[in-house]
N, C-alpha and C. Protein backbone atom coordinates (compact mmCIF):
# COMPACT_ATOMS: atom_id res chain seq x y z
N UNK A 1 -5.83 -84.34 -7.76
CA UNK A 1 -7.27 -84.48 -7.91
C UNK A 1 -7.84 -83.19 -8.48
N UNK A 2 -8.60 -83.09 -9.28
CA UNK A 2 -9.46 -82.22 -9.93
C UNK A 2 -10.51 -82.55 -9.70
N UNK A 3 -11.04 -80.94 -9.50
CA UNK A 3 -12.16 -80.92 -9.46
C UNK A 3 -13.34 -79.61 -9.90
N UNK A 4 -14.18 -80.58 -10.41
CA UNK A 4 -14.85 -79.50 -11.43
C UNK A 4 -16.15 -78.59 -11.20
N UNK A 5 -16.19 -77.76 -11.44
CA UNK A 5 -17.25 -76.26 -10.84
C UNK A 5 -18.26 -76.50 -11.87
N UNK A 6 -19.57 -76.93 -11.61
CA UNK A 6 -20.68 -76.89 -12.67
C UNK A 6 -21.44 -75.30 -12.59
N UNK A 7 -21.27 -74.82 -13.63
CA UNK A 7 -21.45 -74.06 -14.50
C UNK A 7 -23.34 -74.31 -14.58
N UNK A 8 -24.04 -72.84 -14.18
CA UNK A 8 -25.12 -72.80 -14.93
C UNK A 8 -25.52 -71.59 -15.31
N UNK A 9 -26.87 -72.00 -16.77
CA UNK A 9 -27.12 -70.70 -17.30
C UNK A 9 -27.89 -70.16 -17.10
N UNK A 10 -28.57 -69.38 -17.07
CA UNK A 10 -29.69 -68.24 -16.72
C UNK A 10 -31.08 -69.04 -17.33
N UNK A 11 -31.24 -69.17 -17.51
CA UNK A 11 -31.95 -70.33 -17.79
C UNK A 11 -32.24 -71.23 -17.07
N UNK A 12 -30.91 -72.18 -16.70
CA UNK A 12 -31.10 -73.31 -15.49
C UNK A 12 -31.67 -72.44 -14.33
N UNK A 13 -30.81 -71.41 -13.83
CA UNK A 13 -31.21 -70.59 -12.47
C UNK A 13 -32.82 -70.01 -12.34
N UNK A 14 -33.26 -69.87 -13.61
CA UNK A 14 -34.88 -69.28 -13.42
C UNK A 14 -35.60 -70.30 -13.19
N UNK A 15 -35.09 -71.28 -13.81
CA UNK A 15 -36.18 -72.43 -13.53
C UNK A 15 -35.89 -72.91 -12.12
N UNK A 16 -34.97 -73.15 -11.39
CA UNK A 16 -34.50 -73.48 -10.06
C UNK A 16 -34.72 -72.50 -9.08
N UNK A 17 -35.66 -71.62 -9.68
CA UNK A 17 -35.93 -70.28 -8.40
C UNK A 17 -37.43 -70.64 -8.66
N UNK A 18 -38.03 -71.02 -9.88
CA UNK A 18 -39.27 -70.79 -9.98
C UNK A 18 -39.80 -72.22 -9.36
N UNK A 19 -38.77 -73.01 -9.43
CA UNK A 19 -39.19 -74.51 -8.79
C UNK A 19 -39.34 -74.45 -7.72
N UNK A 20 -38.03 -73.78 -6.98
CA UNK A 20 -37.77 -73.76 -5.39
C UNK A 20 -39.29 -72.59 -4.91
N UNK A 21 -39.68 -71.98 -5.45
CA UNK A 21 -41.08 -71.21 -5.06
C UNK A 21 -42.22 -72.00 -5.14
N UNK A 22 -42.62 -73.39 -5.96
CA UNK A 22 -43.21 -73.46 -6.03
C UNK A 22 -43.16 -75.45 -4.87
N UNK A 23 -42.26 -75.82 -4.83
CA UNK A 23 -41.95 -76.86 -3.69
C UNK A 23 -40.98 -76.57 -2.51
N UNK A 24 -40.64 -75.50 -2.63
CA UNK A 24 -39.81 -74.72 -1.17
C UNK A 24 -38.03 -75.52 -1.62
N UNK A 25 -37.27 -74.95 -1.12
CA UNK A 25 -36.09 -74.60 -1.62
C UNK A 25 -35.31 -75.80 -1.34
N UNK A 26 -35.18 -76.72 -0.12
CA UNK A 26 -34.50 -77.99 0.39
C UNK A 26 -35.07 -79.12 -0.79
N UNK A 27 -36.49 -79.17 -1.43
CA UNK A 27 -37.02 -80.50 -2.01
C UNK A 27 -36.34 -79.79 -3.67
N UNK A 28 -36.65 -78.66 -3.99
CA UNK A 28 -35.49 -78.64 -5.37
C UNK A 28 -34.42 -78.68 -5.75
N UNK A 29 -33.68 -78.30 -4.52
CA UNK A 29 -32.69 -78.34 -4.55
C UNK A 29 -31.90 -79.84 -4.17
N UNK A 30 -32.71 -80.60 -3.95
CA UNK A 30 -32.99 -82.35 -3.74
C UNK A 30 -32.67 -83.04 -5.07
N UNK A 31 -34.03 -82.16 -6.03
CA UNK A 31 -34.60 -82.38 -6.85
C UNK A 31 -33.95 -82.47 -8.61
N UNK A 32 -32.86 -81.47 -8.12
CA UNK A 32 -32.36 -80.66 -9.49
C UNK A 32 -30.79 -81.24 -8.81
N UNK A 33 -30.24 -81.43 -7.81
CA UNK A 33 -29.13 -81.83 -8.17
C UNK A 33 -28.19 -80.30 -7.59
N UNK A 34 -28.61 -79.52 -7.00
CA UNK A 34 -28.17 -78.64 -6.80
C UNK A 34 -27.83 -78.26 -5.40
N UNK A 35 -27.06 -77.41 -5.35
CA UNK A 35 -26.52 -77.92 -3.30
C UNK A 35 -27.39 -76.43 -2.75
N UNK A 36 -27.73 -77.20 -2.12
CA UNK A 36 -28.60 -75.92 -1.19
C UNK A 36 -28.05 -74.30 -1.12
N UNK A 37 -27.03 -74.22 -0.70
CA UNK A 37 -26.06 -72.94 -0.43
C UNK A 37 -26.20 -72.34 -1.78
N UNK A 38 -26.48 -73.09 -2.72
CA UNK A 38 -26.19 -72.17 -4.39
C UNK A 38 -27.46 -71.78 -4.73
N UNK A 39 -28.61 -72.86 -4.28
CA UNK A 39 -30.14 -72.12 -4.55
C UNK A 39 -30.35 -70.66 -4.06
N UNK A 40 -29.36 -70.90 -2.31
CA UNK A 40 -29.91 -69.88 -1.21
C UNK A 40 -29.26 -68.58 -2.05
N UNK A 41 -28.18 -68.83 -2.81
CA UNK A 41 -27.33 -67.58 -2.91
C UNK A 41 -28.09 -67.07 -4.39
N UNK A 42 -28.46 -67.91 -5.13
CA UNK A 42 -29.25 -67.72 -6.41
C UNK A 42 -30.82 -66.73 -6.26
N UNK A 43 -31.50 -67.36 -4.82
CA UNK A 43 -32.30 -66.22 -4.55
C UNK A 43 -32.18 -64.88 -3.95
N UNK A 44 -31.21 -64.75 -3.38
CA UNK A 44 -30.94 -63.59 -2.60
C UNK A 44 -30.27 -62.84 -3.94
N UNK A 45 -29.69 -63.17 -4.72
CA UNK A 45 -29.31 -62.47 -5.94
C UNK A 45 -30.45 -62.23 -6.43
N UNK A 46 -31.59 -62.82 -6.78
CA UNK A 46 -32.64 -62.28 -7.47
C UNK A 46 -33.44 -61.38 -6.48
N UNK A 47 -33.67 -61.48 -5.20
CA UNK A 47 -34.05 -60.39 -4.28
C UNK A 47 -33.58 -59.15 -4.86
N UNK A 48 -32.12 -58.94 -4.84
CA UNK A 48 -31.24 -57.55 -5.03
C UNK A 48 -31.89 -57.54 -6.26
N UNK A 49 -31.95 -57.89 -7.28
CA UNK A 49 -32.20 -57.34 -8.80
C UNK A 49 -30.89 -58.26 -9.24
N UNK A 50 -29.94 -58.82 -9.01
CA UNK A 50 -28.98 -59.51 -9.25
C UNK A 50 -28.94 -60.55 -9.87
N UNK A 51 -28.42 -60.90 -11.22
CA UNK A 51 -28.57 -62.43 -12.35
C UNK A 51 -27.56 -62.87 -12.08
């Protein structure tokens, strides 16, 4: 079985931080298809200064 790692670009991630700020982080991450744990880790990277 394979299985495949979706890949996103800096781009996808700004908009999925600026979404999750603006409907809170569980409904975009609903919303976009994205698993919660990767939003959470996507903001705490942008906290640090981290892309």
């Amino acid at each position: 079985m394979i299985i495949y790692k979706k890949t996103y670009s800096a781009k996808e991630r700004l908009l999925a931080l600026k979404l999750a700020d603006e409907i809170k982080n569980r409904a975009a991450s609903e919303r976009l298809g994205i698993k919660l744990d990767t939003l959470y880790s996507w903001i705490s990277k942008a906290k640090n200064g981290k892309t």
